[in-house]
N, C-alpha and C. Protein backbone atom coordinates (compact mmCIF):
# COMPACT_ATOMS: atom_id res chain seq x y z
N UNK A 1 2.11 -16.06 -5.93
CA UNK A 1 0.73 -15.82 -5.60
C UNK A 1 0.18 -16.93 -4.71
N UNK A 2 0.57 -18.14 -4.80
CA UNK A 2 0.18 -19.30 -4.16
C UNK A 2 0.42 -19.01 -2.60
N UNK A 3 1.73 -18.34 -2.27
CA UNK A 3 1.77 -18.69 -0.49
C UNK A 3 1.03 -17.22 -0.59
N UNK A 4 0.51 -16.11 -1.17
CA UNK A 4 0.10 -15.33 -0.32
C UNK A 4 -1.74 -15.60 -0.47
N UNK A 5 -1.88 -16.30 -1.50
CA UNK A 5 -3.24 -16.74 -1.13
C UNK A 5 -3.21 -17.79 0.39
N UNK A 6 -2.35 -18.66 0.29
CA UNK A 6 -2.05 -19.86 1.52
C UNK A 6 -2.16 -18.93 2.63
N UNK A 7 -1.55 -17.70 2.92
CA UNK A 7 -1.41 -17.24 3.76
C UNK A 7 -3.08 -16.26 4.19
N UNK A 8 -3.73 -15.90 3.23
CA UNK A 8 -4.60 -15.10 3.63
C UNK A 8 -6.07 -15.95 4.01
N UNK A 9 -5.74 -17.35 3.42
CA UNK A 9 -6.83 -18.58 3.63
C UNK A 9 -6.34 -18.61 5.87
N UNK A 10 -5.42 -18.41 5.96
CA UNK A 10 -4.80 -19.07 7.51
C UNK A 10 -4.84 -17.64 8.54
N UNK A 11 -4.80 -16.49 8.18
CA UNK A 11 -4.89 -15.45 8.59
C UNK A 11 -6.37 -14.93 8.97
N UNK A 12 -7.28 -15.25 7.64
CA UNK A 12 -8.71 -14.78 7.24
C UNK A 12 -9.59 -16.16 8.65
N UNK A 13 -8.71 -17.06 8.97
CA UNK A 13 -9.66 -17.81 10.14
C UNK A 13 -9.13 -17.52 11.15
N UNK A 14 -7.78 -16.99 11.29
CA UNK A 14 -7.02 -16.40 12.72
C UNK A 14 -8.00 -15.27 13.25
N UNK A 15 -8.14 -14.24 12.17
CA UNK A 15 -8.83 -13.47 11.88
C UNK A 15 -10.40 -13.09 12.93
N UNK A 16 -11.43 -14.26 12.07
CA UNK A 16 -12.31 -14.21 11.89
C UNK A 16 -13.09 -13.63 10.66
N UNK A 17 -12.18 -13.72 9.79
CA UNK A 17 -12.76 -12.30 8.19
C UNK A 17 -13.29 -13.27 7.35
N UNK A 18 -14.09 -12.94 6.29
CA UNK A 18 -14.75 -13.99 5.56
C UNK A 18 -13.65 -14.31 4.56
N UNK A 19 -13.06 -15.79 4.38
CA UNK A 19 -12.05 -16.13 3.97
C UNK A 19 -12.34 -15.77 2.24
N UNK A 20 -13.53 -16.44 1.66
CA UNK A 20 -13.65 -16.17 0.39
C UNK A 20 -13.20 -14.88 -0.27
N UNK A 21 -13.85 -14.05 0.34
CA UNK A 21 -13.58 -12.63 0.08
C UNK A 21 -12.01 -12.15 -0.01
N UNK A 22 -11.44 -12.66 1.08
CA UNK A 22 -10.11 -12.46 1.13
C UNK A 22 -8.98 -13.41 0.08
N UNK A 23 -9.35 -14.45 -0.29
CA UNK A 23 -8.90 -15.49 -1.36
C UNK A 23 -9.05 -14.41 -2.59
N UNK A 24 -10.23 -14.25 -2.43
CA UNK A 24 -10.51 -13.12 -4.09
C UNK A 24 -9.41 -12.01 -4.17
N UNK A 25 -9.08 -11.43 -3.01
CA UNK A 25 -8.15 -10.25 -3.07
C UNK A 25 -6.72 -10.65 -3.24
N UNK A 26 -6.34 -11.88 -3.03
CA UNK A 26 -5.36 -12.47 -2.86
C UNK A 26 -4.85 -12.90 -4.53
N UNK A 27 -6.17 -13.61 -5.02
CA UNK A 27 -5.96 -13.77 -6.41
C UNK A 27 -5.75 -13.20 -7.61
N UNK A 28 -6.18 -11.36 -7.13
CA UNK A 28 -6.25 -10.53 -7.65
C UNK A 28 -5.21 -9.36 -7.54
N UNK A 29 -4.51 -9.41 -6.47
CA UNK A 29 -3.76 -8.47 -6.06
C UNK A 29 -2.61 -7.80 -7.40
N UNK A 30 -2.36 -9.48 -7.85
CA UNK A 30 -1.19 -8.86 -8.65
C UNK A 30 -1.23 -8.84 -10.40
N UNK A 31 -2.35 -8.71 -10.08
CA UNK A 31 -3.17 -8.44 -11.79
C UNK A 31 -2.04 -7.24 -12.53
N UNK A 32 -2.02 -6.35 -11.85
CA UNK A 32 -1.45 -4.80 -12.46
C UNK A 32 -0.16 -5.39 -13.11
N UNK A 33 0.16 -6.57 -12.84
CA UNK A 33 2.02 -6.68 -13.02
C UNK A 33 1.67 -7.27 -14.28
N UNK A 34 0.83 -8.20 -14.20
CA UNK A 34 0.94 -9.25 -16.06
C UNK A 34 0.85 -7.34 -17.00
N UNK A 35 -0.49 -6.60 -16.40
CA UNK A 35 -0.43 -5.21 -17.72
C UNK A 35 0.84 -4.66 -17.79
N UNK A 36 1.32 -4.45 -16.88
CA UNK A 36 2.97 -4.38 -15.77
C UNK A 36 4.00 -4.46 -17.20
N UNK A 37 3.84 -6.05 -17.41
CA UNK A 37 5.02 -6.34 -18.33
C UNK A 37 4.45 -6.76 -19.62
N UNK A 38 3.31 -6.51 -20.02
CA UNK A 38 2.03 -6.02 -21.46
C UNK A 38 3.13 -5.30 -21.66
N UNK A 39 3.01 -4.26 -21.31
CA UNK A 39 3.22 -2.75 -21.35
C UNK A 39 5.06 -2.31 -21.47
N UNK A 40 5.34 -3.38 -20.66
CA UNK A 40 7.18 -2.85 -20.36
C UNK A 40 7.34 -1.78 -19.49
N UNK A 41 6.29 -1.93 -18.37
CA UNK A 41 6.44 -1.40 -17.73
C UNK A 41 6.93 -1.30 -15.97
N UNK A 42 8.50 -2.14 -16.24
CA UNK A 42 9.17 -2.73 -15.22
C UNK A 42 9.57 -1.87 -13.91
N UNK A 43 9.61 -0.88 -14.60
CA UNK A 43 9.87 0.36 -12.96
C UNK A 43 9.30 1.40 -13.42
N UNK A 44 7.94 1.36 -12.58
CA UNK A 44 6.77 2.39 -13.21
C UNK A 44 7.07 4.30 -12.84
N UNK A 45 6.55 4.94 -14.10
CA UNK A 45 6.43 6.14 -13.90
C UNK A 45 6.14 6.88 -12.45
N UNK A 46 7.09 7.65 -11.58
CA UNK A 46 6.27 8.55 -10.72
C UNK A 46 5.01 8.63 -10.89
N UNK A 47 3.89 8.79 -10.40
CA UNK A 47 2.65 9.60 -10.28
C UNK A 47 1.86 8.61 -11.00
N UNK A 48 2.08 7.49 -11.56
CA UNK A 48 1.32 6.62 -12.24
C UNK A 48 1.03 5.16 -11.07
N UNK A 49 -0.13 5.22 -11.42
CA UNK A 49 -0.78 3.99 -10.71
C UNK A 49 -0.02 2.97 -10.16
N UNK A 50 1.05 2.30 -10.52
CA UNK A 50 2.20 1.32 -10.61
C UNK A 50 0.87 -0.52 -10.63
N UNK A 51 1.20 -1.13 -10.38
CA UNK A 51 0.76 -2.24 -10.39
C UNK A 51 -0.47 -2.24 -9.74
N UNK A 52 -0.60 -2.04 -8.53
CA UNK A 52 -1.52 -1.95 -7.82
C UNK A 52 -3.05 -1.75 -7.99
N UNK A 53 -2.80 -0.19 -8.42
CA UNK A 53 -4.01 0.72 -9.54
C UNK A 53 -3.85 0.13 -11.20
N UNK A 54 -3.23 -0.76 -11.25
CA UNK A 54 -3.45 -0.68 -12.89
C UNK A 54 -4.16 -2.38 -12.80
N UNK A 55 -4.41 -3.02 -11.58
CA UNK A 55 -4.98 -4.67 -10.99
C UNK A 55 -6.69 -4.10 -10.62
N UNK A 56 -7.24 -2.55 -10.91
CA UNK A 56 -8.27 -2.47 -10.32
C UNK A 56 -9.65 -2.50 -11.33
N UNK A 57 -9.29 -2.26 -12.82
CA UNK A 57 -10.04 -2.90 -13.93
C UNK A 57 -10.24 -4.12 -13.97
N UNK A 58 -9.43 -4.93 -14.20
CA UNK A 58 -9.84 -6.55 -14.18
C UNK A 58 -10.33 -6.69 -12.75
N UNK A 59 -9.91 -6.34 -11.62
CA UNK A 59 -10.19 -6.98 -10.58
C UNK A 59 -11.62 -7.19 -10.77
N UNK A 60 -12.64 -5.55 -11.17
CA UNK A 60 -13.92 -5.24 -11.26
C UNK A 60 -15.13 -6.17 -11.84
N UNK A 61 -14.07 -6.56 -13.43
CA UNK A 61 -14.25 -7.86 -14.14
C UNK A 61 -14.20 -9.28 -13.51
N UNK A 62 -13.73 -9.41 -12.78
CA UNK A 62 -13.52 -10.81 -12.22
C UNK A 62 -14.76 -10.74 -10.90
N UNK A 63 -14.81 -10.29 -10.38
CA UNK A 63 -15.66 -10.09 -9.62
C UNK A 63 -16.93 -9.94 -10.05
N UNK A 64 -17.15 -9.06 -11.07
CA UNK A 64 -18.94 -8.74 -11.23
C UNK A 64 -19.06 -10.66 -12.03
N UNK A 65 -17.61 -11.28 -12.35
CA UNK A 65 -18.28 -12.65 -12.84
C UNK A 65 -18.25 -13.64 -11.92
N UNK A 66 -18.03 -13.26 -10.65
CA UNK A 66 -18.19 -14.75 -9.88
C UNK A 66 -19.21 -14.12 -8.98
N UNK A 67 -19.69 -13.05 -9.06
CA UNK A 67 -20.89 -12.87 -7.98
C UNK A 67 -20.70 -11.77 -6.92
N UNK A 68 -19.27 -11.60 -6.91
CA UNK A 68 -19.30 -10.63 -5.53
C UNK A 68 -18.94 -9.30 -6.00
N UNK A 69 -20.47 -8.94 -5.25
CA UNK A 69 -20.81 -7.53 -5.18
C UNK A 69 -21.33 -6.59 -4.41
N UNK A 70 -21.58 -5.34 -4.93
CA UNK A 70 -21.91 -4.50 -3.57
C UNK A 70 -20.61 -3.86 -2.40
N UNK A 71 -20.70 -3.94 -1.17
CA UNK A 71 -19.68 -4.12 -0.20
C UNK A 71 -18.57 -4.93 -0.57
N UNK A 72 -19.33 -5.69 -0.48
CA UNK A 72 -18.12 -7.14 -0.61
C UNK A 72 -16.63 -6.74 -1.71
N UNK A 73 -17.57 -6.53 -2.98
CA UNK A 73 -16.97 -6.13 -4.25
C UNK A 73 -15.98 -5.02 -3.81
N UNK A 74 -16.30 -3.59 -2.97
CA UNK A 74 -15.69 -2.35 -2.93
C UNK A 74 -14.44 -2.96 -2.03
N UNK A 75 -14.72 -3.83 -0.97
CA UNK A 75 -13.07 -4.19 -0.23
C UNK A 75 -12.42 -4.91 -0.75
N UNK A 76 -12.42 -5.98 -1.68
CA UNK A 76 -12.03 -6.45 -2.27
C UNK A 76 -11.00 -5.47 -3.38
N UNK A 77 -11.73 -4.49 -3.83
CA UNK A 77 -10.86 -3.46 -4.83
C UNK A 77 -10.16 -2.96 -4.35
N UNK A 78 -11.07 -2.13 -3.06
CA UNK A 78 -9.42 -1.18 -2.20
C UNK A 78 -8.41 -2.11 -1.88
N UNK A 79 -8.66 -3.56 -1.98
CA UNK A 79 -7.47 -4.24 -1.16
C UNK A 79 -6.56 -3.98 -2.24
N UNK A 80 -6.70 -4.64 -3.51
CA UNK A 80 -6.51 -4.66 -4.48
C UNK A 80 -4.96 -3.42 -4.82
N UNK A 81 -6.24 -2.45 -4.65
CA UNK A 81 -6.03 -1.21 -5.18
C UNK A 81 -4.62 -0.35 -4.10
N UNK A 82 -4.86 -0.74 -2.83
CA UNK A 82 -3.87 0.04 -1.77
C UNK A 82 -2.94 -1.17 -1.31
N UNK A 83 -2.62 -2.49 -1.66
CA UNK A 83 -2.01 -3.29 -1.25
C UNK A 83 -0.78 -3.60 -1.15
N UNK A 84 -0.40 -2.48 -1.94
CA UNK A 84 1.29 -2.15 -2.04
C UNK A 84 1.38 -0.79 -0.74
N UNK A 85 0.66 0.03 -0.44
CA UNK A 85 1.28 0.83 0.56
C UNK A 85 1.93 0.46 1.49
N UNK A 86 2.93 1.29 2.22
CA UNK A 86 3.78 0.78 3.57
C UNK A 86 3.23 0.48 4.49
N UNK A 87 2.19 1.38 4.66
CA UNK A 87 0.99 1.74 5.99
C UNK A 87 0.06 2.06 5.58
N UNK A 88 -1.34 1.11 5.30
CA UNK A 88 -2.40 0.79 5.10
C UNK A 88 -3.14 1.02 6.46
N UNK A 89 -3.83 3.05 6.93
CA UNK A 89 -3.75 3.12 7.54
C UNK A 89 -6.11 3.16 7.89
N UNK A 90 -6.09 2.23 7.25
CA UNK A 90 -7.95 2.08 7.19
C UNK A 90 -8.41 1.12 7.55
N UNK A 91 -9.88 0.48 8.01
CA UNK A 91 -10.54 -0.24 8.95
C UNK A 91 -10.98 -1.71 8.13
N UNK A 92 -10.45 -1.48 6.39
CA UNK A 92 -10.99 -2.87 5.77
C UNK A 92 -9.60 -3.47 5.95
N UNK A 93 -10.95 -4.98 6.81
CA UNK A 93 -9.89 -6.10 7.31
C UNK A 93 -9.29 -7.18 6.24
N UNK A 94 -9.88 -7.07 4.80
CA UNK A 94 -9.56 -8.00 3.77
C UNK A 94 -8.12 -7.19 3.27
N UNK A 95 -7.87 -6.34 3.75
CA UNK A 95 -6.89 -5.22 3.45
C UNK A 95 -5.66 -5.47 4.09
N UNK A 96 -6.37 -5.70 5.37
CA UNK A 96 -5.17 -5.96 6.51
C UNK A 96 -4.40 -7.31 6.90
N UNK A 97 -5.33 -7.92 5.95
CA UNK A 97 -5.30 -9.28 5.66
C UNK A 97 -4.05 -9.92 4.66
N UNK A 98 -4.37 -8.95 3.84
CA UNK A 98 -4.12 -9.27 2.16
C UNK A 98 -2.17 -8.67 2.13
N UNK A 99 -2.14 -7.26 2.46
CA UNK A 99 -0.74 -6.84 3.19
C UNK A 99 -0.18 -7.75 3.74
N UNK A 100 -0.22 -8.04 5.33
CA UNK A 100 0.50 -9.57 5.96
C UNK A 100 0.36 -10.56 5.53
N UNK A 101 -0.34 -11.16 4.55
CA UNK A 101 0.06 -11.98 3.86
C UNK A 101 1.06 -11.82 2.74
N UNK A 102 0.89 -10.60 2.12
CA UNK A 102 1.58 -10.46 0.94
C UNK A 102 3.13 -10.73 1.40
N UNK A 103 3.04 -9.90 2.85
CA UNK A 103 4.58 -9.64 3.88
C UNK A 103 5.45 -10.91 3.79
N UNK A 104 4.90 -11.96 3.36
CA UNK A 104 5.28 -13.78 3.84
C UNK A 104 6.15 -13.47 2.61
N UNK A 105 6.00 -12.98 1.26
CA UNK A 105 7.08 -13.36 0.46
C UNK A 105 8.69 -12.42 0.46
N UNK A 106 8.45 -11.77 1.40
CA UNK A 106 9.91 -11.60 1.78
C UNK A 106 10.37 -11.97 3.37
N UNK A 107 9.97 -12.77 3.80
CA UNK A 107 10.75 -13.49 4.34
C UNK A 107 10.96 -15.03 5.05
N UNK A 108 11.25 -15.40 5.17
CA UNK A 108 11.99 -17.30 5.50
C UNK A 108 12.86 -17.66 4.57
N UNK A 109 12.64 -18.85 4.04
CA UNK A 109 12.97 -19.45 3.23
C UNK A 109 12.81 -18.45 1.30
N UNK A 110 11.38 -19.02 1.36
CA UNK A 110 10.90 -18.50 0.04
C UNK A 110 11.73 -16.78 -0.12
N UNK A 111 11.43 -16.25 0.86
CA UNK A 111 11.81 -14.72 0.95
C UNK A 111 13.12 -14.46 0.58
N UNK A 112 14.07 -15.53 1.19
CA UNK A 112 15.11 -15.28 1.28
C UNK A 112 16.14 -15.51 -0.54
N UNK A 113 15.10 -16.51 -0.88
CA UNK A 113 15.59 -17.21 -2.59
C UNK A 113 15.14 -16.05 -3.43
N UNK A 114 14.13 -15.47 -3.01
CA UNK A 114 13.62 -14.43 -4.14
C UNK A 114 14.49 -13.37 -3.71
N UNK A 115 15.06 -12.74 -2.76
CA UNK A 115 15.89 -11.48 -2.79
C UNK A 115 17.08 -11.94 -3.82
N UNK A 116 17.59 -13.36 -3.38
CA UNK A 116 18.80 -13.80 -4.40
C UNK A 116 18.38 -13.55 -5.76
N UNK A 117 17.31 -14.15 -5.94
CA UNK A 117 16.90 -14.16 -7.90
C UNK A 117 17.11 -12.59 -8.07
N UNK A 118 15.86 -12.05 -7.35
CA UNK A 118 15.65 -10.70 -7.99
C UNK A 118 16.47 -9.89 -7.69
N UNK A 119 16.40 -9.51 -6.48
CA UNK A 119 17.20 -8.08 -6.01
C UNK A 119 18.55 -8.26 -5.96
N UNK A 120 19.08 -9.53 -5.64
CA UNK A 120 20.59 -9.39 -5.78
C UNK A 120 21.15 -10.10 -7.29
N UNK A 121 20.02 -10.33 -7.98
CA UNK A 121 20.25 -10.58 -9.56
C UNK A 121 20.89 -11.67 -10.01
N UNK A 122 20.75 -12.83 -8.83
CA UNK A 122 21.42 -13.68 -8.99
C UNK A 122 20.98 -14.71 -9.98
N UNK A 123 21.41 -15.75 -11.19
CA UNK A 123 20.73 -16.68 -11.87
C UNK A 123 20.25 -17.61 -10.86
N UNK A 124 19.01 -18.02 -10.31
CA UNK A 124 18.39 -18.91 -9.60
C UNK A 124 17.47 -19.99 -10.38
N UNK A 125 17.66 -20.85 -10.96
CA UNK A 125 16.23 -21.39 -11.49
C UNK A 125 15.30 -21.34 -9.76
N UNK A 126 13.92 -21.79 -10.17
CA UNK A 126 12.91 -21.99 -9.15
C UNK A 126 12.97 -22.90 -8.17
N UNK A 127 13.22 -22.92 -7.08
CA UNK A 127 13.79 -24.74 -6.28
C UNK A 127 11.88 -24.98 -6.23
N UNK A 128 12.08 -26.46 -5.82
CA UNK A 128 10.77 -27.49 -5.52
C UNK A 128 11.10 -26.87 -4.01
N UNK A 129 10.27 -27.46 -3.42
CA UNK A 129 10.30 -27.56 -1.90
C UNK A 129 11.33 -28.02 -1.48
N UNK A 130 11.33 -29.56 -1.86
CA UNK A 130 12.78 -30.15 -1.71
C UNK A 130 14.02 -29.79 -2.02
N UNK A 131 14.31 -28.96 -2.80
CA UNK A 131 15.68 -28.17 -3.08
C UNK A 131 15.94 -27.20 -2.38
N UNK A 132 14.68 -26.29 -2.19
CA UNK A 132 14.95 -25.00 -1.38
C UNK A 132 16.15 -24.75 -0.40
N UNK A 133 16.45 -25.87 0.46
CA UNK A 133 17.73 -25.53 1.54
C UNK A 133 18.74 -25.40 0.73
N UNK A 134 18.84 -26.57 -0.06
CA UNK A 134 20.15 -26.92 -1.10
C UNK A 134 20.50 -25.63 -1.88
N UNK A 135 19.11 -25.43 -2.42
CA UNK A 135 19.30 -23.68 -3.41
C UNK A 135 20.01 -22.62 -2.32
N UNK A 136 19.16 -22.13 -1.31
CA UNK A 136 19.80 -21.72 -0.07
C UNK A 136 21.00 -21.50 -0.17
N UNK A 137 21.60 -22.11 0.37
CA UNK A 137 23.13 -22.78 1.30
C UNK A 137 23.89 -22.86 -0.14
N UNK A 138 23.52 -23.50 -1.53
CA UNK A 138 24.77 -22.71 -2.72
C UNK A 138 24.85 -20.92 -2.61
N UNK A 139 23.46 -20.66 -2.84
CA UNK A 139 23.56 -19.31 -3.66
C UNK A 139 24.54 -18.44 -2.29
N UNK A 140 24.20 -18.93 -0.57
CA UNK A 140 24.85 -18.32 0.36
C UNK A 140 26.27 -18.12 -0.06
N UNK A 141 26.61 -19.21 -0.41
CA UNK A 141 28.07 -19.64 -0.10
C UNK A 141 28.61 -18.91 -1.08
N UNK A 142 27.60 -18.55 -2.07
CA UNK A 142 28.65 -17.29 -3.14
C UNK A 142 28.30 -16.11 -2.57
N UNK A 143 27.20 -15.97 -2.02
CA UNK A 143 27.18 -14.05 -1.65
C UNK A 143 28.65 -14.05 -0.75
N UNK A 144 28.61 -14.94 0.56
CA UNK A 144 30.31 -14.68 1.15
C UNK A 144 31.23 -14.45 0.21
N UNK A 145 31.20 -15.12 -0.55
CA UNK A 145 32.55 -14.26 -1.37
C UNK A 145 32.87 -13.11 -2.14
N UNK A 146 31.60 -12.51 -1.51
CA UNK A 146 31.59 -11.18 -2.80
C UNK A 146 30.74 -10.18 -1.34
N UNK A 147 31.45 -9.09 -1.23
CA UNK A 147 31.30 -7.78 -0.30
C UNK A 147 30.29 -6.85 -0.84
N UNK A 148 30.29 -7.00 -2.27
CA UNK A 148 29.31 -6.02 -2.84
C UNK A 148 27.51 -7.34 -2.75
N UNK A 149 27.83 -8.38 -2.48
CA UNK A 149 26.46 -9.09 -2.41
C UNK A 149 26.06 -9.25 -0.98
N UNK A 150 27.28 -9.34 -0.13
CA UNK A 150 27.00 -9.42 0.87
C UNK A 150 25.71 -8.09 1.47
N UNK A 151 26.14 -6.54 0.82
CA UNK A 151 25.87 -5.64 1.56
C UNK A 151 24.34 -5.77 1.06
N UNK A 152 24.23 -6.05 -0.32
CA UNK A 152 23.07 -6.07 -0.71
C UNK A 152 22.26 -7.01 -0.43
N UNK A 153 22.69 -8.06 0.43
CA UNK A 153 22.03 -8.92 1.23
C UNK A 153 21.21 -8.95 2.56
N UNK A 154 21.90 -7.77 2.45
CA UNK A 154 22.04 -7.07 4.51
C UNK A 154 20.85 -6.43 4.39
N UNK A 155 21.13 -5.08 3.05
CA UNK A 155 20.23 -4.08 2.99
C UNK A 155 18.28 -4.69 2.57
N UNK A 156 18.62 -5.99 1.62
CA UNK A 156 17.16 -6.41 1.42
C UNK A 156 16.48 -6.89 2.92
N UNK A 157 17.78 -7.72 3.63
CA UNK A 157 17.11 -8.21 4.58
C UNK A 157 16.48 -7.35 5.42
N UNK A 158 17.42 -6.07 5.81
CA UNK A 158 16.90 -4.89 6.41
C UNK A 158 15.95 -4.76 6.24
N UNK A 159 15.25 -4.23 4.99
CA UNK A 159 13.90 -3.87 4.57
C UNK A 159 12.83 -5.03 4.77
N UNK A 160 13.32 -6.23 4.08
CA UNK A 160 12.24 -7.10 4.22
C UNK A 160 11.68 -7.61 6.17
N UNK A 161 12.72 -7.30 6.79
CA UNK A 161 12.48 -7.34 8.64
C UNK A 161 11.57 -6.34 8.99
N UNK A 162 11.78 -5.24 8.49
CA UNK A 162 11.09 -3.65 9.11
C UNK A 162 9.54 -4.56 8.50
N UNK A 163 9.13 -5.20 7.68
CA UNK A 163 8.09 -5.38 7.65
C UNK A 163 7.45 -6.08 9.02
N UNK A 164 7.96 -7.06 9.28
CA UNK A 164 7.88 -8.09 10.70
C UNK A 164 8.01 -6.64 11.80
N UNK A 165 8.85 -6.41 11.94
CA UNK A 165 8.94 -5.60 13.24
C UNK A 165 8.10 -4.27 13.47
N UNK A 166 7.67 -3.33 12.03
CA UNK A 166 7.06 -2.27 12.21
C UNK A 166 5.98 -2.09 11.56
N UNK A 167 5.59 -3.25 10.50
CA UNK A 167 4.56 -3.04 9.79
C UNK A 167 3.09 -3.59 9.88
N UNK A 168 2.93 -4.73 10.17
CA UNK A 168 2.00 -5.73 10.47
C UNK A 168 1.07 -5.20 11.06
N UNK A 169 -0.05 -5.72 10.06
CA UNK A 169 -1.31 -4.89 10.89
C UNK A 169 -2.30 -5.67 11.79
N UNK A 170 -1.75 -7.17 11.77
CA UNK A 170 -2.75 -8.22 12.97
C UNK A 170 -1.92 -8.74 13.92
N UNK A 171 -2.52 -9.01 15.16
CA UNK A 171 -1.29 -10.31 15.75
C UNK A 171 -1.34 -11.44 15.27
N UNK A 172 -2.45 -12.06 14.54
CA UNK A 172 -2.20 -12.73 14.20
C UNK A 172 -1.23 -13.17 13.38
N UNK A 173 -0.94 -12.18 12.33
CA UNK A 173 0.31 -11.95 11.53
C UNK A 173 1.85 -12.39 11.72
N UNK A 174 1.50 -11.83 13.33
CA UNK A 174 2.96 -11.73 13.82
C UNK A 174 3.26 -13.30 14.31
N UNK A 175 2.24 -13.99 14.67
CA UNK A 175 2.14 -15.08 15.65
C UNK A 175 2.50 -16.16 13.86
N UNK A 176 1.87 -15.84 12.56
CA UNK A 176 1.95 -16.62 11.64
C UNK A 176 3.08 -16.85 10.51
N UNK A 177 4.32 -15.13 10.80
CA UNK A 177 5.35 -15.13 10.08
C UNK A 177 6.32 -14.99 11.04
N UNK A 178 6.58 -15.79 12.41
CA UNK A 178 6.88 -15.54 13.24
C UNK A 178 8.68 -15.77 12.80
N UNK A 179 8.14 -17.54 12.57
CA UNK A 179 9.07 -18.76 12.04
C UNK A 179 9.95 -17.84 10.97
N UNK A 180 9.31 -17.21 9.56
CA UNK A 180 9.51 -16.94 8.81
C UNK A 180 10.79 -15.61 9.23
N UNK A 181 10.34 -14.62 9.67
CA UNK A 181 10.77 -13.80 10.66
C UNK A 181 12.70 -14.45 11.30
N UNK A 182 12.30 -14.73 11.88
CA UNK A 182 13.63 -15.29 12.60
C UNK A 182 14.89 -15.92 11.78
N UNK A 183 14.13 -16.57 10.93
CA UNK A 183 15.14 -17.67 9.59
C UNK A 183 15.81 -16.38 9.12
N UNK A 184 15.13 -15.07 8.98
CA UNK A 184 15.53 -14.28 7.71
C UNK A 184 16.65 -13.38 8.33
N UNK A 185 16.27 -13.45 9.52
CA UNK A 185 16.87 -12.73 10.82
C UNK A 185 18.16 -13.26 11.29
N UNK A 186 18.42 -14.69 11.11
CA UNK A 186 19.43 -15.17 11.42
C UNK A 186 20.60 -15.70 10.24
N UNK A 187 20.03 -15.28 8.71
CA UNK A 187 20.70 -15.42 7.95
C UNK A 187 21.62 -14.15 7.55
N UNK A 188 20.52 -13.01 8.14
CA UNK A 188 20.90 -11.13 7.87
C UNK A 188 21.94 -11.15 9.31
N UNK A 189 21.80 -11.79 10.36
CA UNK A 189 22.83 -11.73 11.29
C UNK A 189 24.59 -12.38 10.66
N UNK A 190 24.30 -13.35 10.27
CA UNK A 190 25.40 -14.54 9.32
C UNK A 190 26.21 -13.30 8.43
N UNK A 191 25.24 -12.53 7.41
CA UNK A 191 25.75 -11.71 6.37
C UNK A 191 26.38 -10.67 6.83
N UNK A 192 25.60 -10.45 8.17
CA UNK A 192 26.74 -9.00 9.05
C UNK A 192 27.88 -9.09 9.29
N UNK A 193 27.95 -10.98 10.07
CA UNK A 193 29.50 -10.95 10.33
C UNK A 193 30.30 -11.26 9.28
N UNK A 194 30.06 -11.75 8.66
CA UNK A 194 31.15 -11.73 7.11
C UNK A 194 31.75 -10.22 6.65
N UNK A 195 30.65 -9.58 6.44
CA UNK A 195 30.69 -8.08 6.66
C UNK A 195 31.78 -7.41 7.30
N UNK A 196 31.94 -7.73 8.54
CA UNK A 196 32.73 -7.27 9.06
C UNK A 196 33.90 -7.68 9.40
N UNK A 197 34.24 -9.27 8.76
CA UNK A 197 35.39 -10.16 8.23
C UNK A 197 36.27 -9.68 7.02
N UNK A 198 35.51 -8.86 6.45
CA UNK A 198 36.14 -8.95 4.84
C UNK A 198 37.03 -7.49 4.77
């Protein structure tokens, strides 16, 4: 939650959007997941709200207690509320905001450690800042040896790129996960050719 608030504080002045407002959506976005795993509800029902819609009760709560209301309050919820779609295809900018930022945690560095933890299921403890390369460059050096991690390395990266290349709804966005972008790009290039070594 920390870099995608970081990110929507640096976007929201690229922007011009009222940053507060957008911090709030940022802080709130991923409310639905703590009910998420209340609940045990780790890979949500078809047709059910999933995280997103289930972050739009408290959000309501948190908000009518720090003051923002009215307008303010309603973009803040839809951000909330639609912030997981692919294509967030409407005119609130705390929205458009809140998405490309969210976009930062799959990819660079950070992006690249969390596909290892999660999606390729790897045991990761959390690196500091300072470990991050070190974490990196081990967990790499075992996906090469394994064809079935490799592919699933390829395929996250795949997905997590289409965000950079087809999704982004500011330039500013593009101009701010640019760095991020390329790292993830040149590690999913690395995993191809092994790929096609093995």
């Amino acid at each position: 939650m920390e870099k995608v608030v970081e990110g929507v504080i640096i976007l929201a002045e690229m922007e011009g959007v009222d940053s507060y407002l957008c911090q709030a959506a940022a802080y709130c976005h991923d409310l639905g997941r703590v009910i998420e795993e209340e609940k045990g509800l780790y890979n949500p029902i078809p047709g059910t709200p999933g995280h997103a819609g289930l972050g739009v009760i408290p959000t309501k709560e948190i908000l009518r207690k720090v003051g923002i209301v009215g307008q303010d309050a309603k973009n803040v919820i839809e951000a909330v509320k639609v912030h997981q779609l692919k294509k967030y295809e409407g005119r609130n900018k705390i929205v458009l905001i809140l998405q490309d930022a969210d976009r930062k945690n799959g990819l660079g560095k950070w992006g690249v450690i969390r596909a290892m933890a999660f999606n390729l299921e790897m045991n990761i403890p959390k690196p500091s800042e300072k470990e991050l390369d070190a974490a990196i460059d081990k967990n790499f050096k075992v996906i090469k040896k394994d064809p079935k991690l490799i592919r699933k390395f390829i395929e996250n990266t795949d997905f997590s790129m289409t965000w950079y290349s087809e999704l982004l709804n500011t330039r500013s966005a593009r101009e701010y996960l640019k760095e991020d972008y390329l790292y993830t790009k040149k590690l999913h290039e690395q995993a191809r050719n092994w790929e096609k070594n093995v």
